[in-house]
Protein backbone atom coordinates (compact mmCIF):
# COMPACT_ATOMS: atom_id res chain seq x y z
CA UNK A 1 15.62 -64.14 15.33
CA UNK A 2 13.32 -64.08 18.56
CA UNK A 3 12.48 -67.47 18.29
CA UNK A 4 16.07 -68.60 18.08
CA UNK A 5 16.76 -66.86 20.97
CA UNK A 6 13.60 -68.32 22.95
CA UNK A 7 15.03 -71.77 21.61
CA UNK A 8 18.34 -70.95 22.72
CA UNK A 9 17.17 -70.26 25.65
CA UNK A 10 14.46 -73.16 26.04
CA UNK A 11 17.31 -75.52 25.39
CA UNK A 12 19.70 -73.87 27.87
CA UNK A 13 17.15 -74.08 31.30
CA UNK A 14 16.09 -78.00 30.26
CA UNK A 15 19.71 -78.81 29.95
CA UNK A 16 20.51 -77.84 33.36
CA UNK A 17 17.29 -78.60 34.84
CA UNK A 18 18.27 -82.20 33.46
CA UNK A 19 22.05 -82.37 34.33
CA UNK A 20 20.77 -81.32 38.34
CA UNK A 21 22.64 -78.29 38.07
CA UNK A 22 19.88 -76.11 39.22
CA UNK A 23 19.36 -78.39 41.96
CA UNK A 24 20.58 -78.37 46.07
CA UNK A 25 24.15 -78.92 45.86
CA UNK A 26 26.26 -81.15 48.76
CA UNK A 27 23.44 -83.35 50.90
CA UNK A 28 24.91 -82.95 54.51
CA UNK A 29 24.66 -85.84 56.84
CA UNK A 30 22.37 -86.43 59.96
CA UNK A 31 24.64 -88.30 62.72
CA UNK A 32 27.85 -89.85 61.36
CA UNK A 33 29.41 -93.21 63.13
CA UNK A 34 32.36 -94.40 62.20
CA UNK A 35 33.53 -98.30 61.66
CA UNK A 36 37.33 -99.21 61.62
CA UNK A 37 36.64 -101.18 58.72
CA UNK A 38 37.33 -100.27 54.87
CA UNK A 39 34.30 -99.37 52.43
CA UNK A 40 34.78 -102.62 50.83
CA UNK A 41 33.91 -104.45 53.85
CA UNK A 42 31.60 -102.24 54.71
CA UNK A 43 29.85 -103.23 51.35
CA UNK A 44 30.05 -106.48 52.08
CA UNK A 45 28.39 -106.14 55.37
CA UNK A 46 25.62 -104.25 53.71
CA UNK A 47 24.86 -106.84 51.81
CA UNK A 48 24.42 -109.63 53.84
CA UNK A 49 22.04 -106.84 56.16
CA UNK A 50 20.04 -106.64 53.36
CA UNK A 51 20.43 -110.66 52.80
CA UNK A 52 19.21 -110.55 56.77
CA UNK A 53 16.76 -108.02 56.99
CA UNK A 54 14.59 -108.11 53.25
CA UNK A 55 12.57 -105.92 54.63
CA UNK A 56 15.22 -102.91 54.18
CA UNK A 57 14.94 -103.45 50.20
CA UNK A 58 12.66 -100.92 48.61
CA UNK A 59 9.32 -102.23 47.75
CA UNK A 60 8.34 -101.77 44.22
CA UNK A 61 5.71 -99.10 44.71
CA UNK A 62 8.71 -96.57 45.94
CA UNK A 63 11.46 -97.61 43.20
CA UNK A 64 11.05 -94.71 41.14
CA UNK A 65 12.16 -92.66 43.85
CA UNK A 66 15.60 -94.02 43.83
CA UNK A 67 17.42 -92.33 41.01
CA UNK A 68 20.60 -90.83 43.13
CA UNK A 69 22.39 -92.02 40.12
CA UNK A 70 20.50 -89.71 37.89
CA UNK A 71 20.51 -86.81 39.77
CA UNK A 72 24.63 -86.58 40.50
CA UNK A 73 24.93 -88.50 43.25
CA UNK A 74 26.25 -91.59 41.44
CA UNK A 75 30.05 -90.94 43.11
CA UNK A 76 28.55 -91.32 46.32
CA UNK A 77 28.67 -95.19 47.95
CA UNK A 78 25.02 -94.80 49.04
CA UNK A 79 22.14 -97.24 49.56
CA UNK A 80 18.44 -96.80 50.34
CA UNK A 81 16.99 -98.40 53.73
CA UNK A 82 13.21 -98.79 53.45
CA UNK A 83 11.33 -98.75 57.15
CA UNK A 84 7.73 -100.75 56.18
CA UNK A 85 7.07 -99.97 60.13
CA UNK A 86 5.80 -96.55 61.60
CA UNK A 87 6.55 -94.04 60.22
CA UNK A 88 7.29 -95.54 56.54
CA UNK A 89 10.01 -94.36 55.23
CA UNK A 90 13.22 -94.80 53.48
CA UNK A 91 17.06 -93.44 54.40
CA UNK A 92 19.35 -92.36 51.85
CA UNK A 93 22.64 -93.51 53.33
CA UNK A 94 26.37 -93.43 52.13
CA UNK A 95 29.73 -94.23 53.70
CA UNK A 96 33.09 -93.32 52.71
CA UNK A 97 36.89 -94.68 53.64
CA UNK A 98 39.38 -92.37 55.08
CA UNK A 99 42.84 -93.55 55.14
CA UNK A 100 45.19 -94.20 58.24
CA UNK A 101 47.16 -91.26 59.28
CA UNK A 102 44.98 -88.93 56.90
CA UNK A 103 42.99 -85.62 57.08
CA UNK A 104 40.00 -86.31 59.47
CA UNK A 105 41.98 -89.30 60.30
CA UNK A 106 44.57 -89.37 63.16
CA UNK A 107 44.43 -93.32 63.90
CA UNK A 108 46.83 -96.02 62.66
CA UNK A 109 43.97 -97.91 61.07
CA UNK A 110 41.19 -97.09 58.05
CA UNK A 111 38.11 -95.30 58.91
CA UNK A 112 34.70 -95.41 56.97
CA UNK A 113 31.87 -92.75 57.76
CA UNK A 114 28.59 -93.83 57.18
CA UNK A 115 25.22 -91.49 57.73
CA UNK A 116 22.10 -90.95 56.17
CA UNK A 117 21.79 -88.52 53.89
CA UNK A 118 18.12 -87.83 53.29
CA UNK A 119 14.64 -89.03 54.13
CA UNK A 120 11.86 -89.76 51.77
CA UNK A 121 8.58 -90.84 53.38
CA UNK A 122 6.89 -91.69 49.86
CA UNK A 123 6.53 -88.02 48.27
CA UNK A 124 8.47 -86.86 45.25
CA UNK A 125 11.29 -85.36 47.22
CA UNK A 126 13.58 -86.10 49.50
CA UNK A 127 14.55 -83.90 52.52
CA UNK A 128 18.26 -83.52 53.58
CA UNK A 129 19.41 -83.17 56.96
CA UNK A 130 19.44 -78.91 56.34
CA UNK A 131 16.00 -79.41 56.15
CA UNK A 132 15.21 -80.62 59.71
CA UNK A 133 17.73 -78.92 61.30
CA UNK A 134 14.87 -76.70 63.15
CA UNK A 135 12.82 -80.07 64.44
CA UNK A 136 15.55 -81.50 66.53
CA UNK A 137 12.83 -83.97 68.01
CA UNK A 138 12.59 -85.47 63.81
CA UNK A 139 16.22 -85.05 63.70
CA UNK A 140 16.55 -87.15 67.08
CA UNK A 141 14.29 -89.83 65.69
CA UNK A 142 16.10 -89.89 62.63
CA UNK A 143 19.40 -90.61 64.39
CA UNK A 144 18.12 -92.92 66.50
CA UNK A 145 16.34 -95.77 64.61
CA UNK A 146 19.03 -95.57 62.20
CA UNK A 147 21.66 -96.51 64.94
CA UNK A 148 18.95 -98.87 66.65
CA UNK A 149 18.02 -100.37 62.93
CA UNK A 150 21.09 -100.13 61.19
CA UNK A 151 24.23 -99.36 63.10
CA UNK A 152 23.36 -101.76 65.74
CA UNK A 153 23.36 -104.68 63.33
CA UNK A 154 26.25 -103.83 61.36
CA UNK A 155 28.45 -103.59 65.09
CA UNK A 156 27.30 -107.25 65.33
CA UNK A 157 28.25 -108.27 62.29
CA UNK A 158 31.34 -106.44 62.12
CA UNK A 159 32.29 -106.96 65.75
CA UNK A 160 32.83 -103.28 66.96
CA UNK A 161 31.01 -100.37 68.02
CA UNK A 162 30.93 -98.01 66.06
CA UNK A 163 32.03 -94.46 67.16
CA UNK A 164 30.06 -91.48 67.04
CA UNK A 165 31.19 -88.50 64.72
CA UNK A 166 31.05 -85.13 66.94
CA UNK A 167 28.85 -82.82 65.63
């Protein structure tokens, strides 16, 4: 009888240990920006960054830190940015669409947020924006060579700036 309890038990914790349930819940976001564009172009113009800039595909040595997928996050339209320059690093990012004339959206035309998520500088784990929240200067850094890495090239490619969530 004690046994089948431990078991019960045993099987219990490694089932939610496994399905992330015991886990940090929502990610956050550091600074959003926001492209009048919809998600599927903004998909497209990831892809030819990437086609542009190889050096933003993870390197082999860091793919087993990508498993989003695994861990829950699979809804989520996110990508991984890898910085080979000082510090290296990668971004989680995502974006999302919000419709015209919408909640969070007042404008006539579609919206899609895009931020990073989390940081992973080649440890196990990856640290959310909660997590730096107390070192505004990392924060800042954050925030800025995505916008000077990433947001700068996509408002080239796209032909807009992109607009700055308010915090």
């Amino acid at each position: 009888m004690q046994q089948m309890r431990y078991a019960k038990w045993l099987v219990l914790i490694v089932s939610l240990t496994g399905c992330d349930i015991l886990s940090a819940g929502t990610l956050g976001a550091f600074q959003q920006w926001n492209f009048s564009a919809t998600e599927k172009r903004l998909d497209k113009e990831m892809a030819v960054l990437y086609k542009n800039n190889p050096e933003y595909v993870i390197p082999e040595k860091w793919k087993y830190l990508d498993s989003w997928q695994e861990s829950g996050y699979g809804s989520l339209n996110g990508k991984i940015i890898y910085f080979s320059n000082r510090p290296e690093e990668m971004y989680y990012i995502s974006y999302f669409e919000i419709e015209a004339n919408s909640p969070g959206n007042d404008s006539d035309s579609t919206i899609t947020t895009i931020a990073v998520r989390a940081v992973n500088n080649g440890n196990s784990s990856w640290d959310t924006a909660e997590e730096f929240e107390k070192n505004k200067a990392e924060e800042k850094k954050i925030n800025s060579r995505f916008y000077n890495e990433i947001i700068s090239k996509l408002e080239i490619q796209i032909g807009q700036t992109a607009k700055k969530e308010k915090a």
